[in-house]
C-alpha atoms as a PDB file:
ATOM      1  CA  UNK A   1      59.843 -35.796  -7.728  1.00  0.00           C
ATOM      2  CA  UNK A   2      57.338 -35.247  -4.691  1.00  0.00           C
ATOM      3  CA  UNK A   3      55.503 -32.329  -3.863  1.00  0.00           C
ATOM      4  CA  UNK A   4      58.136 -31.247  -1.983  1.00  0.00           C
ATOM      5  CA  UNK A   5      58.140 -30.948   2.390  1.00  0.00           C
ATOM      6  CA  UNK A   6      54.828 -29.001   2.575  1.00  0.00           C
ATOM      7  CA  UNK A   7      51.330 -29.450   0.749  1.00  0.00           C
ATOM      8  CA  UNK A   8      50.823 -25.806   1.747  1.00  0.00           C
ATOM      9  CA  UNK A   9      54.403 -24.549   1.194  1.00  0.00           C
ATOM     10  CA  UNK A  10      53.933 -21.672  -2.096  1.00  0.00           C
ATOM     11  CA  UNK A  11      54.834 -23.569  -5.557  1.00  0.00           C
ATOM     12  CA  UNK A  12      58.262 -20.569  -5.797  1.00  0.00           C
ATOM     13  CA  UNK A  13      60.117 -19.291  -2.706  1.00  0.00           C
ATOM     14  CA  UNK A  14      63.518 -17.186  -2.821  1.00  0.00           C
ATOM     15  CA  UNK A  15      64.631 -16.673   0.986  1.00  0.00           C
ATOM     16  CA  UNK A  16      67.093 -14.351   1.310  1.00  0.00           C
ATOM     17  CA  UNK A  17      68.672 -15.385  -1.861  1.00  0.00           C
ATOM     18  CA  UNK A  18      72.650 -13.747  -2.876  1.00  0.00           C
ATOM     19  CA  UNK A  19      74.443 -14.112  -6.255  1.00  0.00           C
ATOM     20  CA  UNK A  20      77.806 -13.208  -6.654  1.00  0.00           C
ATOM     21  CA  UNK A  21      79.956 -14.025  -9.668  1.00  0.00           C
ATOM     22  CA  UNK A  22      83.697 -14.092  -9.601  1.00  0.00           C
ATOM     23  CA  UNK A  23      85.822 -13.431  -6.843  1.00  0.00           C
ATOM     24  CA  UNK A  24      88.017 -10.219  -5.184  1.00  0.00           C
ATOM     25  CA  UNK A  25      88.155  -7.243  -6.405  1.00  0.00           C
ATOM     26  CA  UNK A  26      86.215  -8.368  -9.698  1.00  0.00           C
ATOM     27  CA  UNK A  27      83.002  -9.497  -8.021  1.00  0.00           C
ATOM     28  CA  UNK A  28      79.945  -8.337  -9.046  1.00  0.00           C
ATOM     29  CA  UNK A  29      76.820  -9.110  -6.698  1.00  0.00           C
ATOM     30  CA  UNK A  30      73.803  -9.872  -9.143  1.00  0.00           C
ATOM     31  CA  UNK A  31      71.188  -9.858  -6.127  1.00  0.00           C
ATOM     32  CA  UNK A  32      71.776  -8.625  -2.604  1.00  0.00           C
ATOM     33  CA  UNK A  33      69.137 -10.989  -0.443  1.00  0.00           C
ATOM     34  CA  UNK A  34      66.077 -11.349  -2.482  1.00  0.00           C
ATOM     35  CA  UNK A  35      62.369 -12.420  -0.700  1.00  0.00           C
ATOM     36  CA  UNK A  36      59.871 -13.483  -3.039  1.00  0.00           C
ATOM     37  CA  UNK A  37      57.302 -15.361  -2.549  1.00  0.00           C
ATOM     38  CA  UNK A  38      54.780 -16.839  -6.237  1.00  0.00           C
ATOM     39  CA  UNK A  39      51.404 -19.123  -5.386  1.00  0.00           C
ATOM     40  CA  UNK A  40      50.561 -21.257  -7.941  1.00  0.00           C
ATOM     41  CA  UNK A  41      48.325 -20.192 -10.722  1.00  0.00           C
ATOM     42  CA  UNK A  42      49.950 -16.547 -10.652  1.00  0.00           C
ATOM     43  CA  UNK A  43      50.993 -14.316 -13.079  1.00  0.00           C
ATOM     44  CA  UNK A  44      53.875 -12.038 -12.068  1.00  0.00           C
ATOM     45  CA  UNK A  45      56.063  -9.476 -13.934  1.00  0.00           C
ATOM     46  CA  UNK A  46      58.930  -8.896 -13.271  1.00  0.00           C
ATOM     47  CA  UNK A  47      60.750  -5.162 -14.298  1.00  0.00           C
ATOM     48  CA  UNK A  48      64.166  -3.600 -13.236  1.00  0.00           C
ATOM     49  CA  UNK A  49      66.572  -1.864 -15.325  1.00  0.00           C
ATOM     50  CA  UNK A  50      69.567  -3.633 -17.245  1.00  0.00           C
ATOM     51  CA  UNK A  51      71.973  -5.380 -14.222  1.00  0.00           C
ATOM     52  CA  UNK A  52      68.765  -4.744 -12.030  1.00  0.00           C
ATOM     53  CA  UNK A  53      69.228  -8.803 -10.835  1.00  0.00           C
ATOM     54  CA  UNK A  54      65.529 -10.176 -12.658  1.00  0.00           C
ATOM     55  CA  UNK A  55      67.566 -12.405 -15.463  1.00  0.00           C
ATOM     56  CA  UNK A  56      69.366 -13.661 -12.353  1.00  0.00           C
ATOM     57  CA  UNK A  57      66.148 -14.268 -10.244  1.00  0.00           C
ATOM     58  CA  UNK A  58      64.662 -16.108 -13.423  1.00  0.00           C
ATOM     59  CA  UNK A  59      68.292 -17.717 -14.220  1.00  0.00           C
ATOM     60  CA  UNK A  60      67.811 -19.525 -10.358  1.00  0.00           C
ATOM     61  CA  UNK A  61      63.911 -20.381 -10.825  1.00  0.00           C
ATOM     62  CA  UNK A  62      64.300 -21.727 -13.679  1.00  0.00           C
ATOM     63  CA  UNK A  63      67.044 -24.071 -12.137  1.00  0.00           C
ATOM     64  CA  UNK A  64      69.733 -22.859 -14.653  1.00  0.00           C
ATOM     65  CA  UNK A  65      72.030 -21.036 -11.406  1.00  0.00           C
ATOM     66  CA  UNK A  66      72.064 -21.880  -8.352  1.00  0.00           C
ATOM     67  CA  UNK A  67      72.203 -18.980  -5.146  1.00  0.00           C
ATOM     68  CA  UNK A  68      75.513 -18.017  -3.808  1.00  0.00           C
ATOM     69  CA  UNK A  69      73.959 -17.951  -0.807  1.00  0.00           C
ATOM     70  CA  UNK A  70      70.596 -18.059   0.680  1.00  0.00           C
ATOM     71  CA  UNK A  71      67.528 -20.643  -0.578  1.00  0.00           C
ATOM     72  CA  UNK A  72      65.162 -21.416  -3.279  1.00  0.00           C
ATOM     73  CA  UNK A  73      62.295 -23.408  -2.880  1.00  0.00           C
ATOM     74  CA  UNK A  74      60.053 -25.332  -5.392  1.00  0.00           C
ATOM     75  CA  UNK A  75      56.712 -26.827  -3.564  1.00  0.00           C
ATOM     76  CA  UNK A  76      59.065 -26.524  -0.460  1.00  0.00           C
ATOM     77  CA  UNK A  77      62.004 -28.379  -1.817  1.00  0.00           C
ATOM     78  CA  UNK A  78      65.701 -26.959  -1.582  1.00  0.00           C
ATOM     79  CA  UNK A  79      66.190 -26.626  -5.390  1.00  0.00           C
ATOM     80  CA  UNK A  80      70.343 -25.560  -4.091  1.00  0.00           C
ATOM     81  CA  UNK A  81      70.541 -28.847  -2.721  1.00  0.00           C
ATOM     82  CA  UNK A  82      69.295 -31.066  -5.984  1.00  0.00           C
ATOM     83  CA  UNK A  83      72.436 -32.692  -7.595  1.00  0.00           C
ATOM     84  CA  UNK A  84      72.646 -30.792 -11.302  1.00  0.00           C
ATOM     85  CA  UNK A  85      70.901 -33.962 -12.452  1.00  0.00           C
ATOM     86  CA  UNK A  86      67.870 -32.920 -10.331  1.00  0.00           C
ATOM     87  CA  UNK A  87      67.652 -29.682 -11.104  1.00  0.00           C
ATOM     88  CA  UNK A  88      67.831 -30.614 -14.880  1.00  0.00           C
ATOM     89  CA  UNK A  89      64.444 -33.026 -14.181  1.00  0.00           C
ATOM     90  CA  UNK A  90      62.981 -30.585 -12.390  1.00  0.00           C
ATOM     91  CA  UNK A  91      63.658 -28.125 -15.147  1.00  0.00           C
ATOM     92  CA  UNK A  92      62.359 -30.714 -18.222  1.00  0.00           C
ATOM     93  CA  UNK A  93      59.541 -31.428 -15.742  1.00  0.00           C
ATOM     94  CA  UNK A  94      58.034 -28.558 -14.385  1.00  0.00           C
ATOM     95  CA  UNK A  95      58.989 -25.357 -16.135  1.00  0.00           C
ATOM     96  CA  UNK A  96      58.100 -24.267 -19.229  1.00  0.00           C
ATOM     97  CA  UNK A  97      60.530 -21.475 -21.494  1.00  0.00           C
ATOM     98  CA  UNK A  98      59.680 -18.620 -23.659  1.00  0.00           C
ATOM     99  CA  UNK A  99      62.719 -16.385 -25.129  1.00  0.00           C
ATOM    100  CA  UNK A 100      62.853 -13.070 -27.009  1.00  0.00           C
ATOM    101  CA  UNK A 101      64.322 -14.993 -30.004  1.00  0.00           C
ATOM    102  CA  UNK A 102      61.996 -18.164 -30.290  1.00  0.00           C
ATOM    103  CA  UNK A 103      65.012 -20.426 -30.718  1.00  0.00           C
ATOM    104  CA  UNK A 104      63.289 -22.751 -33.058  1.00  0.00           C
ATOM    105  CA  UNK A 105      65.082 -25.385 -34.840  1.00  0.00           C
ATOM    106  CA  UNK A 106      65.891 -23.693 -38.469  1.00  0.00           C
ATOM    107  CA  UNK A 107      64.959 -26.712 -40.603  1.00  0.00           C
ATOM    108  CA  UNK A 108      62.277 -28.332 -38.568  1.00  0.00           C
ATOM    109  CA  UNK A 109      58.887 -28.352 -39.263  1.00  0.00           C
ATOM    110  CA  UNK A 110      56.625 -26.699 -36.260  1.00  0.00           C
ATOM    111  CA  UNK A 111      55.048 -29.816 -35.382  1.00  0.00           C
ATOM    112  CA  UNK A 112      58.535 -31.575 -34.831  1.00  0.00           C
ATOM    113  CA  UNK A 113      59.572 -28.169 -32.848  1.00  0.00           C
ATOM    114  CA  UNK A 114      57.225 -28.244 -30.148  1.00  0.00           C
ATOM    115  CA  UNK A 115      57.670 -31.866 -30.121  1.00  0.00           C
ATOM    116  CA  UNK A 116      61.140 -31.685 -29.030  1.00  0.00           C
ATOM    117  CA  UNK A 117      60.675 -31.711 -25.045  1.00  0.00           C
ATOM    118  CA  UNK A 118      58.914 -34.863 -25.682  1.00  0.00           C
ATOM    119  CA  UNK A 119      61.553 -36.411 -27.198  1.00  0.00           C
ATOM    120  CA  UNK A 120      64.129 -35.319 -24.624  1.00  0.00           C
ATOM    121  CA  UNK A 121      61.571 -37.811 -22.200  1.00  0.00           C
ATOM    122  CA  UNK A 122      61.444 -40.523 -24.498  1.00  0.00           C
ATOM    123  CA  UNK A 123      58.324 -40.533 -25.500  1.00  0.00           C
ATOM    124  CA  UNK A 124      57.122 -42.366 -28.490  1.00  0.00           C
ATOM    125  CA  UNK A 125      56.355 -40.405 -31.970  1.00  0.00           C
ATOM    126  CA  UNK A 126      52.468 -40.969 -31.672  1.00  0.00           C
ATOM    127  CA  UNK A 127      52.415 -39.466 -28.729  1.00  0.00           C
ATOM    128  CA  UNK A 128      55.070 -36.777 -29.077  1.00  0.00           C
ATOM    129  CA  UNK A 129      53.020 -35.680 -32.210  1.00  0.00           C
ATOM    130  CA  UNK A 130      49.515 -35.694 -31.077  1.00  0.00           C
ATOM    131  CA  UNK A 131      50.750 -33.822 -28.197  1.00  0.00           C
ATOM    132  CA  UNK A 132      52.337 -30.863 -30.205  1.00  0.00           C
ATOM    133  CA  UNK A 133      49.071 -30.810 -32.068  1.00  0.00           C
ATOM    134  CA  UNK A 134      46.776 -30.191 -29.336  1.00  0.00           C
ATOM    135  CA  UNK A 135      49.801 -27.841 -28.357  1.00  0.00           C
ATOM    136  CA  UNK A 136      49.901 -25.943 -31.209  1.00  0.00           C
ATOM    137  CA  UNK A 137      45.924 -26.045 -31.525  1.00  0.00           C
ATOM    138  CA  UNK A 138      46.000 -24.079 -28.011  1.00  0.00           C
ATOM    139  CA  UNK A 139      48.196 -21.424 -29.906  1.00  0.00           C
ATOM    140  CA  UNK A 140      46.067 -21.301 -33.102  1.00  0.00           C
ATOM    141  CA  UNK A 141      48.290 -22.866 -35.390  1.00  0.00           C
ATOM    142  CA  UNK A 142      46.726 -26.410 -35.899  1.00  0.00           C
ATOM    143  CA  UNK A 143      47.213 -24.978 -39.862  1.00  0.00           C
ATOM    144  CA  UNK A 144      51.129 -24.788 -39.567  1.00  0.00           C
ATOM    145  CA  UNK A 145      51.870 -27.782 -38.428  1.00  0.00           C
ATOM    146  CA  UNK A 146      54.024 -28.623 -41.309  1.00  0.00           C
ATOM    147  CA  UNK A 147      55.674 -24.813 -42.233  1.00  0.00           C
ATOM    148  CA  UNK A 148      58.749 -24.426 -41.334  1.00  0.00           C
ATOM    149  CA  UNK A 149      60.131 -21.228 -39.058  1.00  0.00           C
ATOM    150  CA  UNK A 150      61.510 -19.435 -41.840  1.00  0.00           C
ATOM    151  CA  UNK A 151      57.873 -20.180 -43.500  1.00  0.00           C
ATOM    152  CA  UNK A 152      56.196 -18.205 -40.264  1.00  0.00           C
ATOM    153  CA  UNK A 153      55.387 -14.550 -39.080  1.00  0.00           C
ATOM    154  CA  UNK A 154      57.437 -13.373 -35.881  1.00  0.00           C
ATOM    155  CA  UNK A 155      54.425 -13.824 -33.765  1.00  0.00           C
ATOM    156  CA  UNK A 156      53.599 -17.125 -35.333  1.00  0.00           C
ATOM    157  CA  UNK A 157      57.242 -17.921 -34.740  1.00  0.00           C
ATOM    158  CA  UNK A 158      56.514 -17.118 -31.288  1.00  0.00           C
ATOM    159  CA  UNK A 159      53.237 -18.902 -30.635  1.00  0.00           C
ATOM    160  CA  UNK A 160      55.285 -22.517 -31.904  1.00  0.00           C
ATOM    161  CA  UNK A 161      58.113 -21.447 -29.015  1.00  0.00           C
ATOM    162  CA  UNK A 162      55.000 -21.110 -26.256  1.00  0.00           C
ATOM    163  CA  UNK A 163      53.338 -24.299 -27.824  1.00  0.00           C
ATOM    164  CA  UNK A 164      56.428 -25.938 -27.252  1.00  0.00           C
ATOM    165  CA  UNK A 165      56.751 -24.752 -23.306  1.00  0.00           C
ATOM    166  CA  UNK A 166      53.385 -25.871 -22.947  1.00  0.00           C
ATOM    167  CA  UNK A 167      53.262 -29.265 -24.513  1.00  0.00           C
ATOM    168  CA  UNK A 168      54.869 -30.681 -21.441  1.00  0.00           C
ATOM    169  CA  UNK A 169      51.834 -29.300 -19.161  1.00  0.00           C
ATOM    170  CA  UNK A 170      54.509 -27.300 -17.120  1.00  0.00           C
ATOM    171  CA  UNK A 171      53.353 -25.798 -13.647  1.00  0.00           C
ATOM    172  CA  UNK A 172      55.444 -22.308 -14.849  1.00  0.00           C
ATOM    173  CA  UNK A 173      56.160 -20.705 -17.938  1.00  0.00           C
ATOM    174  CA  UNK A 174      58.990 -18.528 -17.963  1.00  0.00           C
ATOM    175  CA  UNK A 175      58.857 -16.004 -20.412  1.00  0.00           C
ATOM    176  CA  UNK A 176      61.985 -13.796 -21.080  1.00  0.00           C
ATOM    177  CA  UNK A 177      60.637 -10.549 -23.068  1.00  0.00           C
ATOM    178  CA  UNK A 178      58.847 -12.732 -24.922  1.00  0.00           C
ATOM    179  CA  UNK A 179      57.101  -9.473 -27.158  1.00  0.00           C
ATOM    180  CA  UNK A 180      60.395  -8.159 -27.551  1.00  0.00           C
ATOM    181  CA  UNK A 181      61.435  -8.821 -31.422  1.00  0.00           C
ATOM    182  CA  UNK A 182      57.333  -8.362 -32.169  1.00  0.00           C
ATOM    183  CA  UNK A 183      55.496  -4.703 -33.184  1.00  0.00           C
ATOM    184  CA  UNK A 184      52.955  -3.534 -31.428  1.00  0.00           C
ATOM    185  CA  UNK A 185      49.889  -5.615 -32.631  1.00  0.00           C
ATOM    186  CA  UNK A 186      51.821  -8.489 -32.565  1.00  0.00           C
ATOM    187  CA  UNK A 187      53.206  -8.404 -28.982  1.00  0.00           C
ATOM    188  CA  UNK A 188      49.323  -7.869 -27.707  1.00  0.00           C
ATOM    189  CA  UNK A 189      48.270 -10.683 -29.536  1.00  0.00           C
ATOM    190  CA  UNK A 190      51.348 -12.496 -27.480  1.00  0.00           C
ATOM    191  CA  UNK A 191      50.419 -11.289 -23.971  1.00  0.00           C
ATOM    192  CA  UNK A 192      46.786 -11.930 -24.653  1.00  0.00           C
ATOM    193  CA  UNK A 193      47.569 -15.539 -25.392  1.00  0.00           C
ATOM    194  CA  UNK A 194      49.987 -15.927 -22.440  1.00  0.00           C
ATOM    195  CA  UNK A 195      47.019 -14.705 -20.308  1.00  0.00           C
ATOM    196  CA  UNK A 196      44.711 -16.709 -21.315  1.00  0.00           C
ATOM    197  CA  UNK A 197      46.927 -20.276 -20.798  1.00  0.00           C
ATOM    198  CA  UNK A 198      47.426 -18.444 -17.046  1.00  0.00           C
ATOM    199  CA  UNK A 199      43.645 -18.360 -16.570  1.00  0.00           C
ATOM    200  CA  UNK A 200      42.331 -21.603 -18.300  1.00  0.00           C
ATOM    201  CA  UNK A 201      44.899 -23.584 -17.463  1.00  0.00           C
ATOM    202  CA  UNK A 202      46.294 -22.787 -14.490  1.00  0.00           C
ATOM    203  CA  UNK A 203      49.802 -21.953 -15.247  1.00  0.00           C
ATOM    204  CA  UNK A 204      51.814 -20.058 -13.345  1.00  0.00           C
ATOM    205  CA  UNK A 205      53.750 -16.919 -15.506  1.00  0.00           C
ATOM    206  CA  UNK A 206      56.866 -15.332 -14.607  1.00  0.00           C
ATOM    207  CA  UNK A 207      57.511 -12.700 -16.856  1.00  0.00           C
ATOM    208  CA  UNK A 208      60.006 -10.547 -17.409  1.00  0.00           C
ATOM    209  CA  UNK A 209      59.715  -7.437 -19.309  1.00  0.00           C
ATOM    210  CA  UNK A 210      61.144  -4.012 -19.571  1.00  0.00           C
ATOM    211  CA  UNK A 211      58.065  -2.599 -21.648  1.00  0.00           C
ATOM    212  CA  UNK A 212      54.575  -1.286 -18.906  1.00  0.00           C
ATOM    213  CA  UNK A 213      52.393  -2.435 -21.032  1.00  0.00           C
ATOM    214  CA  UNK A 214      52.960  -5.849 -21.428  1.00  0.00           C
ATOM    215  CA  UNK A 215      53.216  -5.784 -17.513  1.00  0.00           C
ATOM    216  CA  UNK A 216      49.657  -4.514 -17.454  1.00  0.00           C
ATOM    217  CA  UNK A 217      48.851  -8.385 -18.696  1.00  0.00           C
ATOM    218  CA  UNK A 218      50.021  -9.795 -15.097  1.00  0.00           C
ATOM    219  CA  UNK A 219      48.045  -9.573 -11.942  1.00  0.00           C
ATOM    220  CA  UNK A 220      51.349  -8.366  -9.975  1.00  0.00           C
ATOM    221  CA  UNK A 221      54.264  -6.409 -10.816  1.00  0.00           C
ATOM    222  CA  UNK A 222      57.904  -7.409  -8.718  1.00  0.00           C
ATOM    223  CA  UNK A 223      60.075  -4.273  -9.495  1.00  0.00           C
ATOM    224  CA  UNK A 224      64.038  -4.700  -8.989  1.00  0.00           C
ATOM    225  CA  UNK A 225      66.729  -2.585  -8.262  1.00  0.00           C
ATOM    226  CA  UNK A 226      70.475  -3.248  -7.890  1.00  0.00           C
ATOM    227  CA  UNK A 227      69.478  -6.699  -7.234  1.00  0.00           C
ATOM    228  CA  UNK A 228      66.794  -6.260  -4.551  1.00  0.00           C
ATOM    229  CA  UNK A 229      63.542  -6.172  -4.454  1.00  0.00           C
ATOM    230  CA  UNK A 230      62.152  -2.213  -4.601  1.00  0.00           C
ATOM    231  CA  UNK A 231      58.616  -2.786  -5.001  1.00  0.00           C
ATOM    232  CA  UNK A 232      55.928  -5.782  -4.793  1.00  0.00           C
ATOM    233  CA  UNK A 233      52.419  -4.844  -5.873  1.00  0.00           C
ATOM    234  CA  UNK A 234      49.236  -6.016  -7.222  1.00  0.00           C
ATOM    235  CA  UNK A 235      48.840  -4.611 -10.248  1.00  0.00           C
ATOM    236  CA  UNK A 236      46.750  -1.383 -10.262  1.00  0.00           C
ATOM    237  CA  UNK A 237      43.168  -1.994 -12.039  1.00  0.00           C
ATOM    238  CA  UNK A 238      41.948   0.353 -14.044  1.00  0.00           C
ATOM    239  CA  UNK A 239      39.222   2.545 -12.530  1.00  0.00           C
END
């Protein structure tokens, strides 16, 4: 998969993107023309009330929907117009996932956790492993290789789900109120860690959070409302 139909075309671009689910009377339009433009080595949050569209905006960037109508780029490619095929390689190969729950595998050590991605590309089991343990040394958990989940804190729970969307080297995490099951100390420790993979290595983090001050971690805050777009801003330094 190229680089898409522009070198200088921005790495996400919704144009005028609709979602509507179900037909008639008992449609419900999720987003109502959405603009949004993300360079690469961002790191955007993205806030709204419940039904405010953002789980639908991440839903179509991270090539799990498609828009009703309207477009979605990726490096300048039609994402809409990938077969489902496509949009699952683009998925496996470029974007990285981070949920509220940490969805780990129950009975599966951490090492062979954030190893999974690898396998789904066929990758051998030396290099699957040594992989997830430069992974999970990026995390701080090169000493839990071998625990199981049920053996780990919530945030260390949650530190083996973001070692395993990073040991693919994705060009985006997604991260889905990725604090949200975590207390306070906890969730900073989170954010702090998702910042710092944004600034030393480049990747590009869509978040999505109802809480302000894990928004405070991103650089720029995309606000919805009844699936548009209310507000776009840099984030506002402290003075």
């Amino acid at each position: 998969m190229g680089d898409g139909n522009s070198a200088d075309a921005p790495l996400i671009e919704l144009i005028g993107v609709t979602k509507t689910y179900g037909e008639g009377a008992a449609a419900l339009q999720a987003l109502r023309g959405v603009d949004l433009r993300v360079e690469q080595g961002e790191f955007v949050a993205i806030m709204g009330p419940s039904g405010s569209g953002k789980s639908t905006v991440m839903n179509i960037i991270g090539c799990l929907d498609i828009p009703t109508t309207g477009s979605y780029r990726f490096r300048g490619m039609a994402v809409e117009r990938l077969s489902r095929n496509q949009r699952a390689l683009l998925r496996r190969n470029y974007l990285g996932f981070v949920f509220q729950g940490y969805n780990l595998l129950a009975r599966t050590s951490a090492l062979e956790n954030v190893a999974l991605p690898l396998l789904y590309r066929g990758e051998s089991v030396s290099r699957r492993h040594a992989a997830a343990r430069e992974a999970l040394a990026a995390v701080g958990l090169s000493d839990r290789e071998s625990h199981m989940p049920s053996e780990l804190s919530g945030g260390q729970q949650q530190r083996a789900a973001i070692a395993r969307a990073i040991v693919t080297h994705p060009a985006v995490l997604l991260a889905d109120e990725p604090t949200g099951n975590l207390d306070t100390h906890r969730s900073r420790e989170i954010m702090e860690l998702i910042a710092t993979l944004n600034r030393d290595r480049g990747i590009t983090v869509l978040l999505v959070t109802h809480e302000p001050d894990m928004a405070e971690y991103a650089r720029r805050i995309v606000r919805f409302v009844d699936g548009m777009v209310e507000s776009d801003r840099p984030r506002m330094e402290p003075a």
